[in-house]
PDB file of N, CA and C in Angstrom:
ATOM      1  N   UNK A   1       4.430   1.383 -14.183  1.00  0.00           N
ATOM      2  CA  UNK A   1       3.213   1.991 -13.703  1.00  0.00           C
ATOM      3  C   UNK A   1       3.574   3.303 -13.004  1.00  0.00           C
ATOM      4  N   UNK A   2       2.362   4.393 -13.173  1.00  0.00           N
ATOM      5  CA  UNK A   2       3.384   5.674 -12.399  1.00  0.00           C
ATOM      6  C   UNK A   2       2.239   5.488 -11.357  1.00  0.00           C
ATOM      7  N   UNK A   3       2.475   6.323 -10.582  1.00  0.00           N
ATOM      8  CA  UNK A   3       1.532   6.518  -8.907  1.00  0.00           C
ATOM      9  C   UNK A   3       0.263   7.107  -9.188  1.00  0.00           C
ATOM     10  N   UNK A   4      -0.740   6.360  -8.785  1.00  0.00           N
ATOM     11  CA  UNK A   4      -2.089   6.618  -9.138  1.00  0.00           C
ATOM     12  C   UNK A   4      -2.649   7.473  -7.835  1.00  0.00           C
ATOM     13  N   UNK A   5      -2.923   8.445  -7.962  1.00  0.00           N
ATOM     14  CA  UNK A   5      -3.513   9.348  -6.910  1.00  0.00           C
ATOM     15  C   UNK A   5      -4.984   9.541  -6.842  1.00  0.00           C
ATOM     16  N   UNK A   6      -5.638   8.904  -8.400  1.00  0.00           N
ATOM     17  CA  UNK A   6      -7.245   8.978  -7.876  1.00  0.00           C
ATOM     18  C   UNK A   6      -7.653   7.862  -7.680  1.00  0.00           C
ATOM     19  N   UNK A   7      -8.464   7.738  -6.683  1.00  0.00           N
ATOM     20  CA  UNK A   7      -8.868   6.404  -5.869  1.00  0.00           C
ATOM     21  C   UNK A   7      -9.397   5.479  -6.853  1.00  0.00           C
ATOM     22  N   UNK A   8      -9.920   6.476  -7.558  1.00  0.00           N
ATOM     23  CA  UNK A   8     -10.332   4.804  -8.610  1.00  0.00           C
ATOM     24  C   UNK A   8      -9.790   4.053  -9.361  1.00  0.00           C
ATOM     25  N   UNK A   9      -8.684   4.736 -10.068  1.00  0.00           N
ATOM     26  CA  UNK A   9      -7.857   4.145 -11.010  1.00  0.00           C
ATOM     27  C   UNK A   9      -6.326   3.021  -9.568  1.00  0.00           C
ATOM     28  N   UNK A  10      -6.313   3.416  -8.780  1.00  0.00           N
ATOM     29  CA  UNK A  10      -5.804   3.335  -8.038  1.00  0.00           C
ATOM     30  C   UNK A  10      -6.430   1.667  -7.197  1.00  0.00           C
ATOM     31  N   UNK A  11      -7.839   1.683  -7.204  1.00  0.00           N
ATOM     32  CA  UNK A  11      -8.791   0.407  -6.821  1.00  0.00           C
ATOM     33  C   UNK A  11      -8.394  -0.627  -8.094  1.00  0.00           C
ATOM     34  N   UNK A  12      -8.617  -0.005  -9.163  1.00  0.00           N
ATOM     35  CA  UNK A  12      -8.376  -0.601 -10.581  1.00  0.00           C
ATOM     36  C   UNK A  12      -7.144  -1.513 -10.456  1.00  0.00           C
ATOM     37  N   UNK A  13      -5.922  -1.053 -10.654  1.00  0.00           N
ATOM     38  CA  UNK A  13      -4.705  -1.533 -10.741  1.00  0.00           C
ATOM     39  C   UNK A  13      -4.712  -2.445  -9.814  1.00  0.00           C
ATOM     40  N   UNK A  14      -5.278  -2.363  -8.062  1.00  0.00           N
ATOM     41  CA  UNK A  14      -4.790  -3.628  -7.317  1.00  0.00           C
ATOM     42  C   UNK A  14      -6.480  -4.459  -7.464  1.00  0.00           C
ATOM     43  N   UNK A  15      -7.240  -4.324  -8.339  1.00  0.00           N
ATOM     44  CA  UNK A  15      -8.402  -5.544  -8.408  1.00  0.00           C
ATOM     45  C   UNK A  15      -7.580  -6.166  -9.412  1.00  0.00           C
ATOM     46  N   UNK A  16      -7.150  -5.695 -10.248  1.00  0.00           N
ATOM     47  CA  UNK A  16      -6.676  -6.536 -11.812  1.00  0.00           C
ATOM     48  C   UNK A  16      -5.310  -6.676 -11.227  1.00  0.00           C
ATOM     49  N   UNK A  17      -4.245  -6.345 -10.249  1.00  0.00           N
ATOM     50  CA  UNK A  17      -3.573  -7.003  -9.734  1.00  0.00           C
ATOM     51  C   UNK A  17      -3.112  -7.668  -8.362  1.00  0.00           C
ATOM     52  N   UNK A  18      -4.079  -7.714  -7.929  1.00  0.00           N
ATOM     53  CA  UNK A  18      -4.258  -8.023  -6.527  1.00  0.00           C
ATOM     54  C   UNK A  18      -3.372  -9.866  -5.751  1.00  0.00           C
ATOM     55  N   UNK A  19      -3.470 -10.636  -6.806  1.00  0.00           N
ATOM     56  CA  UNK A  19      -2.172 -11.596  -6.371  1.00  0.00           C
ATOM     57  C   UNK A  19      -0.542 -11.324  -6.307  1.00  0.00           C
ATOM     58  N   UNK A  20      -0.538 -10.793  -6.983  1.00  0.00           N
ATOM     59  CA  UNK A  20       1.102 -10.463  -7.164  1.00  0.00           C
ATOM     60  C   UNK A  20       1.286  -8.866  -7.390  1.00  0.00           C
ATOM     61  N   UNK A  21       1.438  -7.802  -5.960  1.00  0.00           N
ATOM     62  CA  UNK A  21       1.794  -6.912  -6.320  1.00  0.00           C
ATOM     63  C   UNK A  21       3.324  -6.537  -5.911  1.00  0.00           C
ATOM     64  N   UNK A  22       3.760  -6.151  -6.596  1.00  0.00           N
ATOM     65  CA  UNK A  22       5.592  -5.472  -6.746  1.00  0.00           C
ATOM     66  C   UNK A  22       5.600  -4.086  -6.907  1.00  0.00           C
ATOM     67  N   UNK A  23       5.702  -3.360  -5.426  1.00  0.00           N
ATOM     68  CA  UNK A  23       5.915  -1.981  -5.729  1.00  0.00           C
ATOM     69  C   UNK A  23       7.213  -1.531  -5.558  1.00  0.00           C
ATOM     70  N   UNK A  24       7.768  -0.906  -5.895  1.00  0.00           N
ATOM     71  CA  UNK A  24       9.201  -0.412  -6.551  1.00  0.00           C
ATOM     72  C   UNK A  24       9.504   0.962  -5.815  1.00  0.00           C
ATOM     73  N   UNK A  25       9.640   1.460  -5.137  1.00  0.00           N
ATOM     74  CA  UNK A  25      10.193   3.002  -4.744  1.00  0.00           C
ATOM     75  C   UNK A  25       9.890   3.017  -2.960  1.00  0.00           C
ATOM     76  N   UNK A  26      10.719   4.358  -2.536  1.00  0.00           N
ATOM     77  CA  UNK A  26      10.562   4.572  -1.345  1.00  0.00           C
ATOM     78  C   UNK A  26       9.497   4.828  -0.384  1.00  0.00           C
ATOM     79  N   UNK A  27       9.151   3.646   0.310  1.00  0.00           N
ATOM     80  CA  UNK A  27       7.747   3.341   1.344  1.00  0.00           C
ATOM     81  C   UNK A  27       7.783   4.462   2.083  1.00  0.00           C
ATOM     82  N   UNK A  28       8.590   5.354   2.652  1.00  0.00           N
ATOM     83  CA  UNK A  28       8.823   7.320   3.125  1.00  0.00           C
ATOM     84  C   UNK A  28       8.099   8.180   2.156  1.00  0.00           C
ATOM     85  N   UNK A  29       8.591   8.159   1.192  1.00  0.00           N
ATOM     86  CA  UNK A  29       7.833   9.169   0.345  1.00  0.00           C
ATOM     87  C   UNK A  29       6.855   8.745   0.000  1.00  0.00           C
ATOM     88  N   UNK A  30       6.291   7.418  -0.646  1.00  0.00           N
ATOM     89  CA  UNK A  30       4.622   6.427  -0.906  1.00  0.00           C
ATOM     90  C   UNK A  30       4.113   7.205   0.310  1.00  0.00           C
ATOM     91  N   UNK A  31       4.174   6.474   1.594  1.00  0.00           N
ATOM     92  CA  UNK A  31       3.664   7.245   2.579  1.00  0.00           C
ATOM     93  C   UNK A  31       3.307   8.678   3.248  1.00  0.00           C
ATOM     94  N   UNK A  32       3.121   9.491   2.142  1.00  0.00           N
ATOM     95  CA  UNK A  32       3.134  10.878   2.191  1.00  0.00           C
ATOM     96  C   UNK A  32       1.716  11.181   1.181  1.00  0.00           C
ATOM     97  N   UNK A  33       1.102  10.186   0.607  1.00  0.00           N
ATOM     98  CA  UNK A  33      -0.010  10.311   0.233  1.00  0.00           C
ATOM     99  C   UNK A  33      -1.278   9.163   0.583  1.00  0.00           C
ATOM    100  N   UNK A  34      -2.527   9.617   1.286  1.00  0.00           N
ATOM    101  CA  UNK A  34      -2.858   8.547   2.344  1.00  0.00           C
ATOM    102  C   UNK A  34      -3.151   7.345   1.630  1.00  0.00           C
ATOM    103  N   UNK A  35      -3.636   7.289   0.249  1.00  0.00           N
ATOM    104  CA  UNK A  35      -3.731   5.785  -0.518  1.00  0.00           C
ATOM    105  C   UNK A  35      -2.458   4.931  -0.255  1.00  0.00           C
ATOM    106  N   UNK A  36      -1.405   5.484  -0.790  1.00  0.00           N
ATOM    107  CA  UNK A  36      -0.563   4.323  -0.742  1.00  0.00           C
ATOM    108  C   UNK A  36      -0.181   4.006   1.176  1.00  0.00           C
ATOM    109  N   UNK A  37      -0.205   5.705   1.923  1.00  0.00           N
ATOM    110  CA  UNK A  37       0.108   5.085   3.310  1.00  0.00           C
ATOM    111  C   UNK A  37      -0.535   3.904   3.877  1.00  0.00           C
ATOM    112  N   UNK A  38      -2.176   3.978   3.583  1.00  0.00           N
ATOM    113  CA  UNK A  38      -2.939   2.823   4.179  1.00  0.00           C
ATOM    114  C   UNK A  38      -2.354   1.397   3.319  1.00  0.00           C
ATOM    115  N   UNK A  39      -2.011   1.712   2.408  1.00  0.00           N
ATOM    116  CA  UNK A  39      -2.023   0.511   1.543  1.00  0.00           C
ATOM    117  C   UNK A  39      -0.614  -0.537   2.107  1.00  0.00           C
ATOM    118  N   UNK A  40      -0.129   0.681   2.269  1.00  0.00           N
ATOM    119  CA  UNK A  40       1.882   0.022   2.930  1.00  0.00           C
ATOM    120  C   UNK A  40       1.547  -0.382   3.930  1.00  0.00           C
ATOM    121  N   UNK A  41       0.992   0.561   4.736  1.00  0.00           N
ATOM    122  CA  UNK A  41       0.152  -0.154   6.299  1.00  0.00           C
ATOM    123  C   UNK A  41      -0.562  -1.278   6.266  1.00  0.00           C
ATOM    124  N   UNK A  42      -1.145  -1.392   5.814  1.00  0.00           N
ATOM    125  CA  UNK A  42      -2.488  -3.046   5.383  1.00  0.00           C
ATOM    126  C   UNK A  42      -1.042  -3.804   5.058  1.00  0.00           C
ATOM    127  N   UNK A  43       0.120  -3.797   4.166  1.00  0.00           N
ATOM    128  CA  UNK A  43       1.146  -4.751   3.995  1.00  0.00           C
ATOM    129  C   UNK A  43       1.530  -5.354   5.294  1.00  0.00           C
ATOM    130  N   UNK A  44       2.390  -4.140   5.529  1.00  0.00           N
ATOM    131  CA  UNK A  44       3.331  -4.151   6.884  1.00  0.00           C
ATOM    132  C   UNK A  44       2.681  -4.800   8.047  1.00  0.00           C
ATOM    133  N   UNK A  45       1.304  -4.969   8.111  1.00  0.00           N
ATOM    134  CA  UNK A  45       0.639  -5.203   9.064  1.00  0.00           C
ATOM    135  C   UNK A  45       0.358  -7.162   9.064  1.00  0.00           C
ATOM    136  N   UNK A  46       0.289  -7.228   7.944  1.00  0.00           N
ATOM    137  CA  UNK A  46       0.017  -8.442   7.291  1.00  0.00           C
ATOM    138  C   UNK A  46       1.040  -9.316   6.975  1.00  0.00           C
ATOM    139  N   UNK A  47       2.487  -8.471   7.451  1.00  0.00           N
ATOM    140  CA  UNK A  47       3.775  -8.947   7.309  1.00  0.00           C
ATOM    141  C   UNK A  47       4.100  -9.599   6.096  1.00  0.00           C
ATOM    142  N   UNK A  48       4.196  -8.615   4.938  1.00  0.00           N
ATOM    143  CA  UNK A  48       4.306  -8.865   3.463  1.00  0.00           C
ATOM    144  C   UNK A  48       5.065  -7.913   2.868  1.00  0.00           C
ATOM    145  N   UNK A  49       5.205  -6.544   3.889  1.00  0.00           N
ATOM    146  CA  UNK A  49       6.129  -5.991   3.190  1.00  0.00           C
ATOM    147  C   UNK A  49       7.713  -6.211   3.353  1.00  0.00           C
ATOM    148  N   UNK A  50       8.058  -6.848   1.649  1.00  0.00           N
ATOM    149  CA  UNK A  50       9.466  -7.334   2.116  1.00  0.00           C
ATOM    150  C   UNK A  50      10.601  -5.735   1.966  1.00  0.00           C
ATOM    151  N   UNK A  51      11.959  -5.888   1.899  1.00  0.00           N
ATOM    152  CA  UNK A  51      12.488  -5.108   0.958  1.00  0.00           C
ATOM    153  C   UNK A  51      13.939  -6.080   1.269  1.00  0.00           C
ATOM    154  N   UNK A  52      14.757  -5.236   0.374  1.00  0.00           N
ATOM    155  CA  UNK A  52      16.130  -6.158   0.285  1.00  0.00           C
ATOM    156  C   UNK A  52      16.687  -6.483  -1.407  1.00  0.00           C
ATOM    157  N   UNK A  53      17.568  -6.978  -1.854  1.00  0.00           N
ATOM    158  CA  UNK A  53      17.319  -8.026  -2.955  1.00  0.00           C
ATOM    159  C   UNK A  53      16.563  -8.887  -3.332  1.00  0.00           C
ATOM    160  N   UNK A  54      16.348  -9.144  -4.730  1.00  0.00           N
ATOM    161  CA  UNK A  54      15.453 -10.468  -4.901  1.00  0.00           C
ATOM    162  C   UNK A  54      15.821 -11.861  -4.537  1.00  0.00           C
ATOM    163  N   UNK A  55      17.711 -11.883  -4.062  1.00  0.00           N
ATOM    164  CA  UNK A  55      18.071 -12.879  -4.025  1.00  0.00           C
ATOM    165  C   UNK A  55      18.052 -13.606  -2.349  1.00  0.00           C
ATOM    166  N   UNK A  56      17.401 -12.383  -1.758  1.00  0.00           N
ATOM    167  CA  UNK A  56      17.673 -12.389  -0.334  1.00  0.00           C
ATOM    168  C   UNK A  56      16.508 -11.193   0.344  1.00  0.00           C
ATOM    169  N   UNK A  57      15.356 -11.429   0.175  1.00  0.00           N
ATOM    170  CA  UNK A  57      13.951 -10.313   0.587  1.00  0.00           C
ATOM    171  C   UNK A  57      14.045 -10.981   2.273  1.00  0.00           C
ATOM    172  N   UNK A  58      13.736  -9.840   2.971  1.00  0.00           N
ATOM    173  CA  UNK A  58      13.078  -9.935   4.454  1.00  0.00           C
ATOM    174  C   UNK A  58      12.355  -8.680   4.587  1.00  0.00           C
ATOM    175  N   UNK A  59      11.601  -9.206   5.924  1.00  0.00           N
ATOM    176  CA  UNK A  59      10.596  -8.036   6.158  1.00  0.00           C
ATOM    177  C   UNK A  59      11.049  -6.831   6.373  1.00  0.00           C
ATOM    178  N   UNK A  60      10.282  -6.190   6.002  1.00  0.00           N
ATOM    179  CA  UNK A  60      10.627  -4.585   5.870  1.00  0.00           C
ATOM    180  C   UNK A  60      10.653  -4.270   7.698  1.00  0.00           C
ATOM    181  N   UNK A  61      11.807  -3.505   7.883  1.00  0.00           N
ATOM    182  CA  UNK A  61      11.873  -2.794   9.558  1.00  0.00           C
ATOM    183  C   UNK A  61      11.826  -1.256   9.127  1.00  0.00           C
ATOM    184  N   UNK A  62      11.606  -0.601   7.973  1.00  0.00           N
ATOM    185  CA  UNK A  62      11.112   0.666   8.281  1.00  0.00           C
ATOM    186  C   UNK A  62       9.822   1.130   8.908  1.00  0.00           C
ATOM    187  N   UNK A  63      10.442   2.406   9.684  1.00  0.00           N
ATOM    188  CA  UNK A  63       8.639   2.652  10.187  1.00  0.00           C
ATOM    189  C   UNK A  63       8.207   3.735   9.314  1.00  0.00           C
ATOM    190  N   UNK A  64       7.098   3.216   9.275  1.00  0.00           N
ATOM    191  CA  UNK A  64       5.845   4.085   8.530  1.00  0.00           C
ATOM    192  C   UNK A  64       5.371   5.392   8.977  1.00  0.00           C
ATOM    193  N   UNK A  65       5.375   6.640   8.641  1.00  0.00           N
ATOM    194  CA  UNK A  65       4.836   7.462   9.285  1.00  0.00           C
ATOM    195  C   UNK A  65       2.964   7.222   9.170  1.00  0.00           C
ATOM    196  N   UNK A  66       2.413   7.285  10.390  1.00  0.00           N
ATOM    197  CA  UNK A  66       1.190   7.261   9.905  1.00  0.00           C
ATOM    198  C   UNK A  66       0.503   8.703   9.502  1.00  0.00           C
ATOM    199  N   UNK A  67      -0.639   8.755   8.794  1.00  0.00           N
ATOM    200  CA  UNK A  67      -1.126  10.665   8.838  1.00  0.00           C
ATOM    201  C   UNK A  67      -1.901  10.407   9.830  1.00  0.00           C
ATOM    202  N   UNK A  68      -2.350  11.453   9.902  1.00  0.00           N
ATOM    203  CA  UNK A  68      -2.924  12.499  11.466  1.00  0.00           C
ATOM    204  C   UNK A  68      -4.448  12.133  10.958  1.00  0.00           C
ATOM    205  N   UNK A  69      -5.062  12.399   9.540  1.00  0.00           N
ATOM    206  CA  UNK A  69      -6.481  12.009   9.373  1.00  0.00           C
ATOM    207  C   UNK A  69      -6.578  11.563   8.003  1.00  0.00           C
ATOM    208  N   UNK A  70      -7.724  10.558   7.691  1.00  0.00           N
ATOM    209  CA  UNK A  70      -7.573   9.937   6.495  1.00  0.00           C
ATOM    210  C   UNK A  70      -8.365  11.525   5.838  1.00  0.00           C
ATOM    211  N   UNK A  71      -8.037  11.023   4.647  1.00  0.00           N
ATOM    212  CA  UNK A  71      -8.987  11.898   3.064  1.00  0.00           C
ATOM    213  C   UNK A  71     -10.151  11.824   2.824  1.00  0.00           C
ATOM    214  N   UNK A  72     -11.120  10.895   3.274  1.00  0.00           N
ATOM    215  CA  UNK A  72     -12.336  11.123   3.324  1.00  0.00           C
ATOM    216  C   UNK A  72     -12.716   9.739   2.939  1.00  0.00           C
ATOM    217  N   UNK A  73     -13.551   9.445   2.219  1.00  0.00           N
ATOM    218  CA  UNK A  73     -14.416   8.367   2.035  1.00  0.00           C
ATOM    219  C   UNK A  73     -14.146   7.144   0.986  1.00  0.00           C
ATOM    220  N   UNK A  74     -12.996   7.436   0.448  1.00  0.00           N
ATOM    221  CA  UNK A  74     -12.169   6.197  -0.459  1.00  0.00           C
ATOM    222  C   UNK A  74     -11.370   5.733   0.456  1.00  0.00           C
ATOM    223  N   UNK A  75     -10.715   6.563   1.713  1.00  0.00           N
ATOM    224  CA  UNK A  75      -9.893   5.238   2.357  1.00  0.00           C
ATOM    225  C   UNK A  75     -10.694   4.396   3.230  1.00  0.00           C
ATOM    226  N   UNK A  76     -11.589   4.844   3.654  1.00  0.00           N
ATOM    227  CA  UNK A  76     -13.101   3.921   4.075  1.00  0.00           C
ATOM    228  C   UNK A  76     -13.300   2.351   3.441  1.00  0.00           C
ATOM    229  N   UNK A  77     -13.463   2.899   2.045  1.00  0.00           N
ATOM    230  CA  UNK A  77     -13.979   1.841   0.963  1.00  0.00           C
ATOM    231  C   UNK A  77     -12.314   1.335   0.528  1.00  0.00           C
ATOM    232  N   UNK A  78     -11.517   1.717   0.302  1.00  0.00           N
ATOM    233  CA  UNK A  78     -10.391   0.962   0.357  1.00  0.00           C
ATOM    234  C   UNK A  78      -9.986   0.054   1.338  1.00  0.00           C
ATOM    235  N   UNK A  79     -10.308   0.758   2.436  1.00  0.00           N
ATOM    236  CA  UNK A  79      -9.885  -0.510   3.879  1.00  0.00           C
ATOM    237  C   UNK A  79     -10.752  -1.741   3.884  1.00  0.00           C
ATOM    238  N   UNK A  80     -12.196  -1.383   3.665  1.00  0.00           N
ATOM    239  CA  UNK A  80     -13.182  -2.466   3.591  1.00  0.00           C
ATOM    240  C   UNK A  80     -12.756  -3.849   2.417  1.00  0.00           C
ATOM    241  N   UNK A  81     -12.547  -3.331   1.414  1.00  0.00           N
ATOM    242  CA  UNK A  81     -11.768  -4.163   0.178  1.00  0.00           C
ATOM    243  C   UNK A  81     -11.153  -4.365   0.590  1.00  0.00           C
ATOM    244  N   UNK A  82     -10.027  -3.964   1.188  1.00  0.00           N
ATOM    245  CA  UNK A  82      -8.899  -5.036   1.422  1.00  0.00           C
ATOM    246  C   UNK A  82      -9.204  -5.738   2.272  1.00  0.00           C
ATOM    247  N   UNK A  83      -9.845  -5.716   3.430  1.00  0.00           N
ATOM    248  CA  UNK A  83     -10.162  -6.143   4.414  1.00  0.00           C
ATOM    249  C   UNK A  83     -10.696  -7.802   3.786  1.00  0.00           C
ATOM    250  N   UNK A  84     -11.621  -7.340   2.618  1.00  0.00           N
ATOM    251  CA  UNK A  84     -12.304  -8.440   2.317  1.00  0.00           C
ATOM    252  C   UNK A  84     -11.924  -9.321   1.580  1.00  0.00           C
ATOM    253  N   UNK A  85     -10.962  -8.906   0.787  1.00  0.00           N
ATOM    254  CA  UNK A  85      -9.563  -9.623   0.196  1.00  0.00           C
ATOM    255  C   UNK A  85      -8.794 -10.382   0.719  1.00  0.00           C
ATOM    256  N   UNK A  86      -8.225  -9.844   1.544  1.00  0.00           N
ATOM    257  CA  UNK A  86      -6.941 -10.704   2.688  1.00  0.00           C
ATOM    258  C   UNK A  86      -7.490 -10.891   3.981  1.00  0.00           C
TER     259      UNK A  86
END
């Protein structure tokens, strides 16, 4: 999957995968665009974000940079969904 930057296609991928998601790359750089920041945040918060091996996962101790202001009105409606999800 490559990095979805418009909110909708982006809603898409975690409704149709929303039990089992496996994201793959550096939670520093993810966090540099506010979809995935909130999204790592809603993890981390929920104490799910692992990292490590598969043979040996623990919780993630990186910190997250947070941004300064959300993007407007999809991370609104993104927080609410998840909210209502988990």
């Amino acid at each position: 999957m490559h990095f979805p930057l418009n909110p909708l296609r982006f809603q898409i991928i975690f409704v149709f995968y929303r039990f089992a998601n496996i994201i793959v790359g550096n939670a520093k750089v993810l966090c540099r665009q506010s979809l995935w920041n909130h999204l790592l945040h809603h993890y981390k918060d929920k104490r799910v974000l692992v990292e490590g091996p598969v043979s040996n996962m623990r919780e993630s101790r990186v910190a997250l940079p947070r941004l300064r202001r959300a993007d407007g009105e999809h991370i609104y409606r993104l927080r609410m969904r998840l909210r209502k999800e988990f």
